[in-house]
Protein backbone atom coordinates (compact mmCIF):
# COMPACT_ATOMS: atom_id res chain seq x y z
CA UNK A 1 -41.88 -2.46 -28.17
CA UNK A 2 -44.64 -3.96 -26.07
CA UNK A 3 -44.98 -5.71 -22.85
CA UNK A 4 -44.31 -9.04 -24.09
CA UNK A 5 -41.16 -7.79 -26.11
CA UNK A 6 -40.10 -6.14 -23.40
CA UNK A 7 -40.75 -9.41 -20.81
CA UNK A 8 -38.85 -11.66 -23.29
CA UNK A 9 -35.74 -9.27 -23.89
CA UNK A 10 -35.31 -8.47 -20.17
CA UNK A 11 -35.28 -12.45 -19.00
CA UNK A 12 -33.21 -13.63 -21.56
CA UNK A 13 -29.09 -12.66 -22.08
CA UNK A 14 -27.66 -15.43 -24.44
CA UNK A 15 -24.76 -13.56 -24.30
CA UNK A 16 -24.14 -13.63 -20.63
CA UNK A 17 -22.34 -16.57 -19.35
CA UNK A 18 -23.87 -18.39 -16.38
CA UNK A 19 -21.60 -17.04 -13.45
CA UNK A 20 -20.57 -20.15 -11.02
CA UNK A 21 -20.34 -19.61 -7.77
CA UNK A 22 -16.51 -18.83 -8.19
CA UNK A 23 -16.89 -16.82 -10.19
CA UNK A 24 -19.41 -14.86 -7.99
CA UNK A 25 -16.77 -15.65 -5.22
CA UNK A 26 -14.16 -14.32 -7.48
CA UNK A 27 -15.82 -11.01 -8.88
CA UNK A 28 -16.56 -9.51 -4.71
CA UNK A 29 -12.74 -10.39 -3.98
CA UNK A 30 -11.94 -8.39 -7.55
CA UNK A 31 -14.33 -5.54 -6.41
CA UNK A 32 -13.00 -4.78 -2.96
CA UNK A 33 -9.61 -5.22 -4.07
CA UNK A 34 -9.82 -2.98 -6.79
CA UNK A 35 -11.43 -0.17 -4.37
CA UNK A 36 -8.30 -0.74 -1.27
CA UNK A 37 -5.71 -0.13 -4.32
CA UNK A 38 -7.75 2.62 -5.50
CA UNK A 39 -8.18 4.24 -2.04
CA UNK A 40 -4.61 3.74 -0.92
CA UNK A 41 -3.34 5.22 -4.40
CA UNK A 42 -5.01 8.49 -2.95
CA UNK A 43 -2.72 8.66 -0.31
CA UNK A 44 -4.09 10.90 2.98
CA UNK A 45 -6.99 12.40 0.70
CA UNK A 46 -8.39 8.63 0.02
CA UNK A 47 -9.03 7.95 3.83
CA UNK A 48 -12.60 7.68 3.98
CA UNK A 49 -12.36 5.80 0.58
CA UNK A 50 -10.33 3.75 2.36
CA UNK A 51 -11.89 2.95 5.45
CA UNK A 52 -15.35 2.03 3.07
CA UNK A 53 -13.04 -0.37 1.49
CA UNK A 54 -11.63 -1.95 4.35
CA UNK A 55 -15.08 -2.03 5.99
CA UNK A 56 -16.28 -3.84 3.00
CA UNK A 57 -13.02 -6.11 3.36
CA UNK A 58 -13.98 -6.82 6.71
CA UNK A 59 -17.33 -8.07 5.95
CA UNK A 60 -15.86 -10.28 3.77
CA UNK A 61 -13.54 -11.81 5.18
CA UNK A 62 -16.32 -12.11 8.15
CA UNK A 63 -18.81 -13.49 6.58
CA UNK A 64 -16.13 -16.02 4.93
CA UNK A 65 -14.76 -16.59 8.54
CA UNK A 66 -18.46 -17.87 9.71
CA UNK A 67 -19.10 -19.74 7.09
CA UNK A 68 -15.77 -21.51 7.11
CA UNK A 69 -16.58 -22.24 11.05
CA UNK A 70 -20.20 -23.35 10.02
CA UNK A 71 -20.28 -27.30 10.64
CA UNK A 72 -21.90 -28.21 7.50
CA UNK A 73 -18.90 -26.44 5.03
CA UNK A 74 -18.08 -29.21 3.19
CA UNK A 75 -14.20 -27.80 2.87
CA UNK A 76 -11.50 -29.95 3.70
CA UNK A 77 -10.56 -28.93 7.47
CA UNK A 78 -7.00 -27.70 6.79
CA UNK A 79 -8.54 -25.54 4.22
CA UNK A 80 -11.30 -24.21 6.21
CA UNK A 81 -8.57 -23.71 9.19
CA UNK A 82 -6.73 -21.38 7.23
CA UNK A 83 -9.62 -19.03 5.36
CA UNK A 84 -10.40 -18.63 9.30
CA UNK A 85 -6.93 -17.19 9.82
CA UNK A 86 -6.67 -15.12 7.35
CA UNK A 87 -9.97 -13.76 8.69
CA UNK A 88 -8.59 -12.80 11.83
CA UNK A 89 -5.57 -11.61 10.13
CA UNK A 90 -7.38 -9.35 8.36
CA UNK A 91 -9.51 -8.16 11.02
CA UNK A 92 -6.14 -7.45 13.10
CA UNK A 93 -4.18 -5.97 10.25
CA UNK A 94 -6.96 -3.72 8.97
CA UNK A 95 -7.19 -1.92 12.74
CA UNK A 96 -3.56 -1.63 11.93
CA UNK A 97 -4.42 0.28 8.44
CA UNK A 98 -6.76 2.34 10.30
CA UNK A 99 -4.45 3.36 12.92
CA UNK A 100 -2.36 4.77 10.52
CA UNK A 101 0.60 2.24 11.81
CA UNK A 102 0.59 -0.60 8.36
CA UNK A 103 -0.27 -0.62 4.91
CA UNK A 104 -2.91 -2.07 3.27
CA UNK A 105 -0.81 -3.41 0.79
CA UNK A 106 -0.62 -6.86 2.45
CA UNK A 107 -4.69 -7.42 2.56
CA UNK A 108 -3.83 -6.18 -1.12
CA UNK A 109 -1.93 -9.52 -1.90
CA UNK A 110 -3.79 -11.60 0.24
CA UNK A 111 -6.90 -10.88 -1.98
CA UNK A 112 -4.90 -11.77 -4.61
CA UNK A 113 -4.09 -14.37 -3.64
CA UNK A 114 -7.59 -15.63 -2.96
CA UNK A 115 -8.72 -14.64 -6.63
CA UNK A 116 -5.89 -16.49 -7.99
CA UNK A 117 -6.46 -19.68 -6.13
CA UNK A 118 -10.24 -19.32 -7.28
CA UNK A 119 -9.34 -18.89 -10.95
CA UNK A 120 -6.66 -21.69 -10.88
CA UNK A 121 -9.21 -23.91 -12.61
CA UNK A 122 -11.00 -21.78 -14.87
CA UNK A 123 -14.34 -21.50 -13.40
CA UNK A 124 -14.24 -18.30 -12.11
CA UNK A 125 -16.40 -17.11 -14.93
């Protein structure tokens, strides 16, 4: 195979749907979720699985939380009002995971609840 081959093959994927921004949305929430039911499944042992998980979480939710506060979002208000709660929520309840004192079974649902709302319409793909 030369160069050229090689160029064409590596650029093109007809097989590969174009990912939409939901979807791209979609997949990190899948990712991080997967990884806090993975580490929690563990039990004591999965700790520092779980505290990369909820670290990765955070940053989520952060970076969702400044965006949502950015004046240019072009969310409806209520909406954006309430992605910044949950950011805070999370913030708060994941201290609470780390502390040994909750669960992270409810950032668990909230996640999922996020990737359902962002599949509702079918263009999380």
């Amino acid at each position: 195979m030369n160069a050229t081959t090689m160029a064409k093959t590596a650029y093109s994927a007809p097989g590969q749907p174009t990912r939409t921004a939901r979807g791209t949305e979609y997949e990190i929430f899948a990712r991080i979720t997967h990884r806090l039911k993975a580490a929690a499944s563990l039990g004591d042992a999965g700790f520092n699985a779980l505290a990369q998980a909820l670290h990765e979480n955070r940053k989520l939710w952060t970076t969702l939380a400044a965006d949502v506060a950015d004046s240019g979002n072009q969310l409806p208000a209520p909406l954006r009002a309430r992605i910044f709660y949950l950011a805070e929520f999370t913030d708060k309840h994941t201290r609470k995971v780390l502390a040994g004192v909750s669960s992270p079974d409810v950032l668990v649902d909230i996640n999922t609840a996020i990737m359902r709302g962002l599949r509702q319409d079918g263009h999380a793909t």
